[in-house]
PDB file of N, CA and C in Angstrom:
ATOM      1  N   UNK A   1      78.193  90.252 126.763  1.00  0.00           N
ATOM      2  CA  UNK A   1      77.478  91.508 126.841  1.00  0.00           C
ATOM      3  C   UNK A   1      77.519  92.200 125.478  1.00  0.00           C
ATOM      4  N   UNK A   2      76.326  92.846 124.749  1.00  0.00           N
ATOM      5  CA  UNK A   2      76.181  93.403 123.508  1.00  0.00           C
ATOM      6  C   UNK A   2      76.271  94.994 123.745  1.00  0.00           C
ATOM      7  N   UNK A   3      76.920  95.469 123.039  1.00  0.00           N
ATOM      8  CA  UNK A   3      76.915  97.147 123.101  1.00  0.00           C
ATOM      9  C   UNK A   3      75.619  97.724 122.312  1.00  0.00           C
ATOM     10  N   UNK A   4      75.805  98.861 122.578  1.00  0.00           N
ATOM     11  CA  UNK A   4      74.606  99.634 121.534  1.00  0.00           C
ATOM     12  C   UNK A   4      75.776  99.952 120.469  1.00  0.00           C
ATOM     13  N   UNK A   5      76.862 100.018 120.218  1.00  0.00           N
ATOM     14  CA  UNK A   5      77.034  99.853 118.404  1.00  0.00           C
ATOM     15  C   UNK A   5      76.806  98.263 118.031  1.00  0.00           C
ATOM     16  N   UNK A   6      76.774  97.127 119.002  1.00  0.00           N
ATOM     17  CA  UNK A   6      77.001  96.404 118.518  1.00  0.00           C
ATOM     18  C   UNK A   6      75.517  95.504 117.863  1.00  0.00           C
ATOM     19  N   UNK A   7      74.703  96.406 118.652  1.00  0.00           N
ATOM     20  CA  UNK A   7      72.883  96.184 117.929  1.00  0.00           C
ATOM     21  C   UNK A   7      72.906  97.254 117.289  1.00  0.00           C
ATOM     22  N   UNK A   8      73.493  98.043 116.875  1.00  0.00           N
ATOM     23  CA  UNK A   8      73.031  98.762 116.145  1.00  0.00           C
ATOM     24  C   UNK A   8      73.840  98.453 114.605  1.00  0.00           C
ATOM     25  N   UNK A   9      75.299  97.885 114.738  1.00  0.00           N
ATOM     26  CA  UNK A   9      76.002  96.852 113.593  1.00  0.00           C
ATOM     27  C   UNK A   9      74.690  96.066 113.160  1.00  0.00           C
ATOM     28  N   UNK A  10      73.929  95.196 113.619  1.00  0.00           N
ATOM     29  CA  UNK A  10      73.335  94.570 113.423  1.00  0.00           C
ATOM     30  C   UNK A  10      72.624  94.708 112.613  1.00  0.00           C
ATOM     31  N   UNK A  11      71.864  95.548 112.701  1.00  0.00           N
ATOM     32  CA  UNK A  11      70.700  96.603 111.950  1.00  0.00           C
ATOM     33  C   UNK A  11      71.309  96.267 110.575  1.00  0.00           C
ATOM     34  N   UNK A  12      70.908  95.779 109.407  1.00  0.00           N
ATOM     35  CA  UNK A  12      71.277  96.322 108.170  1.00  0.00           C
ATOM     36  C   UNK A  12      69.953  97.510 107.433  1.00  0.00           C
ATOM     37  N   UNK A  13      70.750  98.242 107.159  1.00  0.00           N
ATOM     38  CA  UNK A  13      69.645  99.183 106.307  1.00  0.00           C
ATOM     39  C   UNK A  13      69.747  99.097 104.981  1.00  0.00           C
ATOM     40  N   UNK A  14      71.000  99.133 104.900  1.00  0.00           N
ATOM     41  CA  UNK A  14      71.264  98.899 103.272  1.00  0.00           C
ATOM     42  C   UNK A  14      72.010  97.327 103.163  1.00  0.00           C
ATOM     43  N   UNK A  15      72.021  96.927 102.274  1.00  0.00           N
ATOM     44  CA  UNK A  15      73.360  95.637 101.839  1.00  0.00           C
ATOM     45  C   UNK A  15      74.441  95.919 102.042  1.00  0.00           C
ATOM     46  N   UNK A  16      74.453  96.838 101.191  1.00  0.00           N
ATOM     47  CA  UNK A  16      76.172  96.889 101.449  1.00  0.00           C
ATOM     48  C   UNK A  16      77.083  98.350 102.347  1.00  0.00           C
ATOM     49  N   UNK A  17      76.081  98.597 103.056  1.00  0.00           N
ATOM     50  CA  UNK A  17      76.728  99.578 104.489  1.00  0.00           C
ATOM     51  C   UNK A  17      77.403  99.076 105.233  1.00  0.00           C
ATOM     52  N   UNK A  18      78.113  99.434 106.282  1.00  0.00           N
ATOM     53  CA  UNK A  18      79.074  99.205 107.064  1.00  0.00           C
ATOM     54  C   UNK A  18      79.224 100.531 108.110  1.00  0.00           C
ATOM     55  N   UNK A  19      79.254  99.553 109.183  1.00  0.00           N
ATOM     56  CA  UNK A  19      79.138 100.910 110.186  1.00  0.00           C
ATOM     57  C   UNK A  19      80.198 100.331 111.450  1.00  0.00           C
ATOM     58  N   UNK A  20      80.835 101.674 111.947  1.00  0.00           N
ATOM     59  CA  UNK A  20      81.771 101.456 112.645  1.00  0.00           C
ATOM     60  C   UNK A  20      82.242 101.949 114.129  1.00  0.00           C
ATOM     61  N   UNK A  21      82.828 102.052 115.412  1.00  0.00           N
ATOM     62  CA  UNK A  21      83.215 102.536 116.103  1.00  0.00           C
ATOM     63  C   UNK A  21      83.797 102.294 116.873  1.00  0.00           C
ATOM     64  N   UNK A  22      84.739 103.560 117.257  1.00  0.00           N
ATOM     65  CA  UNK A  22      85.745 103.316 118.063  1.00  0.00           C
ATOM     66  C   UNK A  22      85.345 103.344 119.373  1.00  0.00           C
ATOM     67  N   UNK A  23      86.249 103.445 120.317  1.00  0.00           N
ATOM     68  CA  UNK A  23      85.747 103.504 121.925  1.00  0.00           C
ATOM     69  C   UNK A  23      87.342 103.471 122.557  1.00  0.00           C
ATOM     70  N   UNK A  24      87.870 104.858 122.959  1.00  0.00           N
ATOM     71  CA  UNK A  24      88.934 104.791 123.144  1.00  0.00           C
ATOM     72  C   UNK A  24      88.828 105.038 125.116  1.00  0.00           C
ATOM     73  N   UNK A  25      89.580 104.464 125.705  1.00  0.00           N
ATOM     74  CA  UNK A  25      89.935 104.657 127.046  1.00  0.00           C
ATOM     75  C   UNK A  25      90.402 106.428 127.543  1.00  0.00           C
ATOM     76  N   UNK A  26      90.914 107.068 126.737  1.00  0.00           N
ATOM     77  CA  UNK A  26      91.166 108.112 126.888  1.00  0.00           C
ATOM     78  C   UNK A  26      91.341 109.246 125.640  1.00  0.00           C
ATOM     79  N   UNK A  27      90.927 110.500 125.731  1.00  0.00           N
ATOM     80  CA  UNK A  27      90.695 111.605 124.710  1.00  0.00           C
ATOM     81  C   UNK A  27      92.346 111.686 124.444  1.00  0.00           C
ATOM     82  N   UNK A  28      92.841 110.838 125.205  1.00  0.00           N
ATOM     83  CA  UNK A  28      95.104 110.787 124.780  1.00  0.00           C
ATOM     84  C   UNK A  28      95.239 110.560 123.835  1.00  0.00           C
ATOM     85  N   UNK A  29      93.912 109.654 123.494  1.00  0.00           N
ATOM     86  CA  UNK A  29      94.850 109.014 122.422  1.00  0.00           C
ATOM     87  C   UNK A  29      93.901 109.219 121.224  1.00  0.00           C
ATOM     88  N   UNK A  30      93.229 110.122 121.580  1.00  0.00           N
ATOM     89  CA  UNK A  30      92.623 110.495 119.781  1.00  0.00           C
ATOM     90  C   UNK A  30      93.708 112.013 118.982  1.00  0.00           C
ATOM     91  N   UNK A  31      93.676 111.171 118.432  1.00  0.00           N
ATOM     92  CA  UNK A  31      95.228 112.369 117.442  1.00  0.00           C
ATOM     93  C   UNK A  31      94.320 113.061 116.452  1.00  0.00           C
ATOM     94  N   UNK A  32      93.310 112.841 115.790  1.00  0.00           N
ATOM     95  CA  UNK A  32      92.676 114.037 115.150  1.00  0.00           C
ATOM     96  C   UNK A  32      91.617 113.964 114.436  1.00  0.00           C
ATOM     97  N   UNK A  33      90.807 114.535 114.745  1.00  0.00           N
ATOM     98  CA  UNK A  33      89.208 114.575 114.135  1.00  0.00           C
ATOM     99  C   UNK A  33      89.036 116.218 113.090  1.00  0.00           C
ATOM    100  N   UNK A  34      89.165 115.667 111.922  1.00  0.00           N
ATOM    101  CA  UNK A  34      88.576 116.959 110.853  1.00  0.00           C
ATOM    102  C   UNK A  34      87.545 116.985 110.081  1.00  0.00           C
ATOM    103  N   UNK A  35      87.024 118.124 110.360  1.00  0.00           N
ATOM    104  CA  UNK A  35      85.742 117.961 109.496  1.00  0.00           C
ATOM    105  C   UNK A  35      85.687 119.258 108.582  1.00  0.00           C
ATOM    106  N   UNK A  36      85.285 119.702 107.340  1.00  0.00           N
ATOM    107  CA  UNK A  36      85.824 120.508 106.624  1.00  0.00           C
ATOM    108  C   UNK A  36      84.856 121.252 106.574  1.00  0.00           C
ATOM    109  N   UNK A  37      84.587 122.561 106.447  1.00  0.00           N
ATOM    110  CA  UNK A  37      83.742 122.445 106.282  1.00  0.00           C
ATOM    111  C   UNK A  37      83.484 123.555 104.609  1.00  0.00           C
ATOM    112  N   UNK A  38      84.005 123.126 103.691  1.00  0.00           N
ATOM    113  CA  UNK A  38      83.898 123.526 102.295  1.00  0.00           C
ATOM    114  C   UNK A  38      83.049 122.919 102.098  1.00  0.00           C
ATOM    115  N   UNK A  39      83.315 122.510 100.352  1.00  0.00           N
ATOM    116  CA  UNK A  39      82.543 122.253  99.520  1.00  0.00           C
ATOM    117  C   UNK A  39      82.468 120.420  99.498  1.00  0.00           C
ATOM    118  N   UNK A  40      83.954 119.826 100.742  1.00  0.00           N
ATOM    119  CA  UNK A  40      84.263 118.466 100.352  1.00  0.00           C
ATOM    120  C   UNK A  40      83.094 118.263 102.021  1.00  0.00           C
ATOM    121  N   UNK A  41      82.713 117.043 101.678  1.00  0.00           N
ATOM    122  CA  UNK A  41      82.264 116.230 103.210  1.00  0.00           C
ATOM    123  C   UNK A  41      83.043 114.943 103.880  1.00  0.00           C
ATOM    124  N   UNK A  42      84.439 115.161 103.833  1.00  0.00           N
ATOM    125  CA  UNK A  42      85.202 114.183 103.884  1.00  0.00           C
ATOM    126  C   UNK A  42      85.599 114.358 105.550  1.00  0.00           C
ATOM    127  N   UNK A  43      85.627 113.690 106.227  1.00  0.00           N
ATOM    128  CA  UNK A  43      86.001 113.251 107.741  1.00  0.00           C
ATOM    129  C   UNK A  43      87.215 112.236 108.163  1.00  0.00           C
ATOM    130  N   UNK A  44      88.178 112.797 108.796  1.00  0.00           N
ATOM    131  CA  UNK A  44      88.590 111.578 108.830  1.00  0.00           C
ATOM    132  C   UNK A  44      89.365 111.916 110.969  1.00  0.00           C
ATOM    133  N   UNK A  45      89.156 110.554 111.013  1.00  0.00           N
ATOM    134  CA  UNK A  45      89.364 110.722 112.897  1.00  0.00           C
ATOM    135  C   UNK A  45      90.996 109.673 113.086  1.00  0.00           C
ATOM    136  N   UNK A  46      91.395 109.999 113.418  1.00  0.00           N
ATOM    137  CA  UNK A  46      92.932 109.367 113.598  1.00  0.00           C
ATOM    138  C   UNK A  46      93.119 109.313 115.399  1.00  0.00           C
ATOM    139  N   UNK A  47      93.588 108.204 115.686  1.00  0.00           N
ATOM    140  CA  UNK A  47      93.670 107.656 116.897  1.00  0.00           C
ATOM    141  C   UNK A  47      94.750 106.470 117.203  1.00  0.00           C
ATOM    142  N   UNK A  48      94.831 106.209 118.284  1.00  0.00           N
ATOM    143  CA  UNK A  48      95.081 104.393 118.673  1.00  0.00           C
ATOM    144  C   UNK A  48      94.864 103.995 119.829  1.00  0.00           C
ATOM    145  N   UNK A  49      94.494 102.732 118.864  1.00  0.00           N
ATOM    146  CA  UNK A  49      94.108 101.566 120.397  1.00  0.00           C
ATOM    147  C   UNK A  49      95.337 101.306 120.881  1.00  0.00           C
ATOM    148  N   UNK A  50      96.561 101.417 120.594  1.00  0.00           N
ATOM    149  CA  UNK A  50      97.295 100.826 121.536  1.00  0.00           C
ATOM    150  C   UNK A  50      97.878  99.397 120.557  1.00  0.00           C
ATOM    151  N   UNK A  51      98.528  99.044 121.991  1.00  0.00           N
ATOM    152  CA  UNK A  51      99.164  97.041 121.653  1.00  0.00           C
ATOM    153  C   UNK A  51      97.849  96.672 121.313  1.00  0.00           C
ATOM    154  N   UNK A  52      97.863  95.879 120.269  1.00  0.00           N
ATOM    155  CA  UNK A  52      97.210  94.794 119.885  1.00  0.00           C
ATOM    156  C   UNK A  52      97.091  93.835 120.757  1.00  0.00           C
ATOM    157  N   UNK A  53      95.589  93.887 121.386  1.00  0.00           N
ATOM    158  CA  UNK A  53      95.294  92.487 122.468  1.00  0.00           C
ATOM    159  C   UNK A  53      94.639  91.158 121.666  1.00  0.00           C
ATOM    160  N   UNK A  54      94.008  91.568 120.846  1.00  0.00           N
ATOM    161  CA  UNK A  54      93.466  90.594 120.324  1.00  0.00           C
ATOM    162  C   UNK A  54      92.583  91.481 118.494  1.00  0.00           C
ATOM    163  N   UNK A  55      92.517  90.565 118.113  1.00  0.00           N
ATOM    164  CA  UNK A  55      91.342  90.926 116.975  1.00  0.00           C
ATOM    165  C   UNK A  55      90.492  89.296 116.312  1.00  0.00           C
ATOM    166  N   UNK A  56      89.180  89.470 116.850  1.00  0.00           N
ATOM    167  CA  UNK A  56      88.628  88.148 116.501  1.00  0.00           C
ATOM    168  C   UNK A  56      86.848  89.210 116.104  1.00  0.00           C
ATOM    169  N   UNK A  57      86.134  87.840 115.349  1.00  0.00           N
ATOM    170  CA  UNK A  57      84.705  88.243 115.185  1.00  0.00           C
ATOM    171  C   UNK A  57      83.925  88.119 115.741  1.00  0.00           C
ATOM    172  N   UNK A  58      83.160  88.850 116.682  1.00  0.00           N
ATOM    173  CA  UNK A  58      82.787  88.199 117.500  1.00  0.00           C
ATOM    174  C   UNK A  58      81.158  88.473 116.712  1.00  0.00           C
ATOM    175  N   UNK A  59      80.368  87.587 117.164  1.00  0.00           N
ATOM    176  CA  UNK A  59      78.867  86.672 116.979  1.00  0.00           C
ATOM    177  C   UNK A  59      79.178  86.596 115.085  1.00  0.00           C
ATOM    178  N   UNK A  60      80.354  86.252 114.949  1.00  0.00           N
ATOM    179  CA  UNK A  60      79.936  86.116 112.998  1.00  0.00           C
ATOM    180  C   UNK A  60      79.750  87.164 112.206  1.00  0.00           C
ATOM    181  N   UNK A  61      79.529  88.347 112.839  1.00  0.00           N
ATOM    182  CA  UNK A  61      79.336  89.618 111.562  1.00  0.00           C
ATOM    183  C   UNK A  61      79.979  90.859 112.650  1.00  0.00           C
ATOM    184  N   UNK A  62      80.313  90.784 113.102  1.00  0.00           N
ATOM    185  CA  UNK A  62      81.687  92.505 113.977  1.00  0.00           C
ATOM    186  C   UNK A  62      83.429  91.713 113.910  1.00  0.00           C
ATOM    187  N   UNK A  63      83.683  92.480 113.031  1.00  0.00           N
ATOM    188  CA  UNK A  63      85.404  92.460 113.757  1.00  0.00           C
ATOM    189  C   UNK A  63      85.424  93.440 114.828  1.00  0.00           C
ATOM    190  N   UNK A  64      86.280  92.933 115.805  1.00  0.00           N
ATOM    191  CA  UNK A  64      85.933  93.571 116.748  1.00  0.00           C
ATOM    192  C   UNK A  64      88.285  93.790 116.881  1.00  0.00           C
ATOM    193  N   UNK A  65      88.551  94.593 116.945  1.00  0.00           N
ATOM    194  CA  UNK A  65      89.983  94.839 117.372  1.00  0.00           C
ATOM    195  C   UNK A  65      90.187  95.689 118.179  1.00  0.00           C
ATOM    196  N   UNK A  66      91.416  94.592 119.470  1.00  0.00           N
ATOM    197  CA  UNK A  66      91.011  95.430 120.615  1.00  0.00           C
ATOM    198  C   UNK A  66      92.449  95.446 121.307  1.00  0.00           C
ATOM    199  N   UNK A  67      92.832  96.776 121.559  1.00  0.00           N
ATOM    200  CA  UNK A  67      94.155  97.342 121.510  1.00  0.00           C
ATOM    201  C   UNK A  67      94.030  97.977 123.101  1.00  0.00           C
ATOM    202  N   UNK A  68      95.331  98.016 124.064  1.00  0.00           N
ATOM    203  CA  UNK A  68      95.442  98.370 125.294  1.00  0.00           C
ATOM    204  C   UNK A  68      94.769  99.420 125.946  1.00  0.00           C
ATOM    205  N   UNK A  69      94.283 100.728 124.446  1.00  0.00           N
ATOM    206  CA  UNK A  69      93.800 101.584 124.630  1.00  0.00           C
ATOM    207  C   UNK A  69      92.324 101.640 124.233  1.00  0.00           C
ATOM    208  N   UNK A  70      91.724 100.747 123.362  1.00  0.00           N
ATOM    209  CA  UNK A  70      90.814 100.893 122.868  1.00  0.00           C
ATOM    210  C   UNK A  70      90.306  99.878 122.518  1.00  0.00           C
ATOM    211  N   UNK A  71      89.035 100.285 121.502  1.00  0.00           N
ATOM    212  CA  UNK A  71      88.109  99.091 120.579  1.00  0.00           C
ATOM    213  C   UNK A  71      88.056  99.449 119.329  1.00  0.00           C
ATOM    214  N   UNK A  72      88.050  99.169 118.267  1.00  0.00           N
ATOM    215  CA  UNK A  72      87.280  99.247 117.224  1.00  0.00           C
ATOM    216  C   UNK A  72      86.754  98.232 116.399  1.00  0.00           C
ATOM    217  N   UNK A  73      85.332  98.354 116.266  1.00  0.00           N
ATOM    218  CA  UNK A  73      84.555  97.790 116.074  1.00  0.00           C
ATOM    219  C   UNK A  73      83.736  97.692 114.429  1.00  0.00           C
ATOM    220  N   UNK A  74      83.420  97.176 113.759  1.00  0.00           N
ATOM    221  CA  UNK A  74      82.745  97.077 111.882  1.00  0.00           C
ATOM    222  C   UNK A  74      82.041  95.655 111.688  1.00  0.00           C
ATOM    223  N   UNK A  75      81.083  96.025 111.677  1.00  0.00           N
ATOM    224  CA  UNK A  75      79.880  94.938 110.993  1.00  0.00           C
ATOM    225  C   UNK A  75      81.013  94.212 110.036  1.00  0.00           C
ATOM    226  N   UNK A  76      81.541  93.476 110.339  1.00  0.00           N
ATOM    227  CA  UNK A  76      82.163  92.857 108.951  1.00  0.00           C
ATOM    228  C   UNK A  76      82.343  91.517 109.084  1.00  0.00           C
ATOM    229  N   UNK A  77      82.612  91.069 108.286  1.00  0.00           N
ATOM    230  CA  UNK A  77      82.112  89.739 108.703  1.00  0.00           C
ATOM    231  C   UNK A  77      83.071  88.600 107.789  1.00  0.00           C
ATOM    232  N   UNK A  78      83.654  87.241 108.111  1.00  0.00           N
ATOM    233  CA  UNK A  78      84.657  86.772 107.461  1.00  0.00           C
ATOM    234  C   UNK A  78      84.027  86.240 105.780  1.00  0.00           C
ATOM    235  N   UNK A  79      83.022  86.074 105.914  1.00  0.00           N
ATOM    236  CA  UNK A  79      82.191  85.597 104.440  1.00  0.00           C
ATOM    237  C   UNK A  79      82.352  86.890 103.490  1.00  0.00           C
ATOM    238  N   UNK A  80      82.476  87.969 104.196  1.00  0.00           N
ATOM    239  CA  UNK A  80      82.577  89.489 103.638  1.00  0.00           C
ATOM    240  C   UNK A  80      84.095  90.077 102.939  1.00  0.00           C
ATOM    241  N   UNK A  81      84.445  89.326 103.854  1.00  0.00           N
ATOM    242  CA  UNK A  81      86.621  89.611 103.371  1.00  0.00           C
ATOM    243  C   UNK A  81      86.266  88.323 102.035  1.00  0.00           C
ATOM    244  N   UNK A  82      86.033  87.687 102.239  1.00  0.00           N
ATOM    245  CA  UNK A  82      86.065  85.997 101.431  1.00  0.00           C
ATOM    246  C   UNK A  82      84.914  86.557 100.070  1.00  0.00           C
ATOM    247  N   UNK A  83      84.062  87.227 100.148  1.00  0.00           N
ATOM    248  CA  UNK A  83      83.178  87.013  98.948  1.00  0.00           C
ATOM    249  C   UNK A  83      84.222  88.691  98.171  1.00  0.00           C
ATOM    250  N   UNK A  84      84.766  89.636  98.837  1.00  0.00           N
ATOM    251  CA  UNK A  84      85.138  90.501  98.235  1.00  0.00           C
ATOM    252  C   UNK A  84      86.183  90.545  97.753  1.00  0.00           C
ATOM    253  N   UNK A  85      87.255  89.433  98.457  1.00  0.00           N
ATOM    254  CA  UNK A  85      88.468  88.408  97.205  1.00  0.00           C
ATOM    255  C   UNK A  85      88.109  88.360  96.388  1.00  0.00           C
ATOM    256  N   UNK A  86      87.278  87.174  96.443  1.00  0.00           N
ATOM    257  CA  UNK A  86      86.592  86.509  95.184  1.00  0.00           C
ATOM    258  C   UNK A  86      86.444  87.440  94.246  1.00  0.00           C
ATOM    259  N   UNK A  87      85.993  88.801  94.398  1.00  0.00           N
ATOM    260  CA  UNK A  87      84.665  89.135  93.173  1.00  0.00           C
ATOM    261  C   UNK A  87      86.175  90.164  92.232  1.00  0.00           C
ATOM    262  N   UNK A  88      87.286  90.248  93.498  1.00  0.00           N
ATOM    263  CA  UNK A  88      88.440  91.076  92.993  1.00  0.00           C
ATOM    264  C   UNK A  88      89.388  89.939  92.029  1.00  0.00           C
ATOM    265  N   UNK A  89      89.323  88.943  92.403  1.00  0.00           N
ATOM    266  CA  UNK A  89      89.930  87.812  91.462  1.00  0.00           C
ATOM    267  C   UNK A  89      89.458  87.570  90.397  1.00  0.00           C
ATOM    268  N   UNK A  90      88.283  87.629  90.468  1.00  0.00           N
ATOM    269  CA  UNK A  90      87.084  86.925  89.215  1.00  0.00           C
ATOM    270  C   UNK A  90      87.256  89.042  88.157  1.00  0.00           C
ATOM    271  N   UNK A  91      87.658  89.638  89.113  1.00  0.00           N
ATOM    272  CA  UNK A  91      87.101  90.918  87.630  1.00  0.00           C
ATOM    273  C   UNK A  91      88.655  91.068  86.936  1.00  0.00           C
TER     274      UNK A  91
END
């Protein structure tokens, strides 16, 4: 079964975007969402999935990690960890 982040991962708009989401079982376990609202646009959401049940890729481009409490989910893809070694070795 495909989610709507997980067609919507799909989607590339840009090359090198990356898009992500969580999906937690309960509002327990989100520890903190800030949004500022100055001059910075910086966000950051703090949570947990829980025990680690698994973390695999699923269709070739989502890591998908999936914890007792949750999901989180990123277009990412193992050619993507592997070409961004590389380009950190080679500079």
């Amino acid at each position: 079964m495909v989610t709507k982040d997980e067609e919507r991962m799909k989607k590339k708009f840009e090359e090198n975007e990356r898009f992500f989401s969580v999906e937690l079982k309960s509002k327990v376990n989100l520890k903190n969402i800030t949004m500022t609202n100055g001059s910075r646009e910086n966000v950051l959401v703090e949570g947990s999935i829980g025990e680690l049940q698994r973390a695999e890729f699923s269709e070739g481009i989502i890591l998908e990690v999936v914890g007792d409490k949750g999901v989180l989910r990123i277009n990412l893809s193992q050619d993507d960890i592997k070409l961004k070694e590389k380009q950190e070795k080679e500079a």
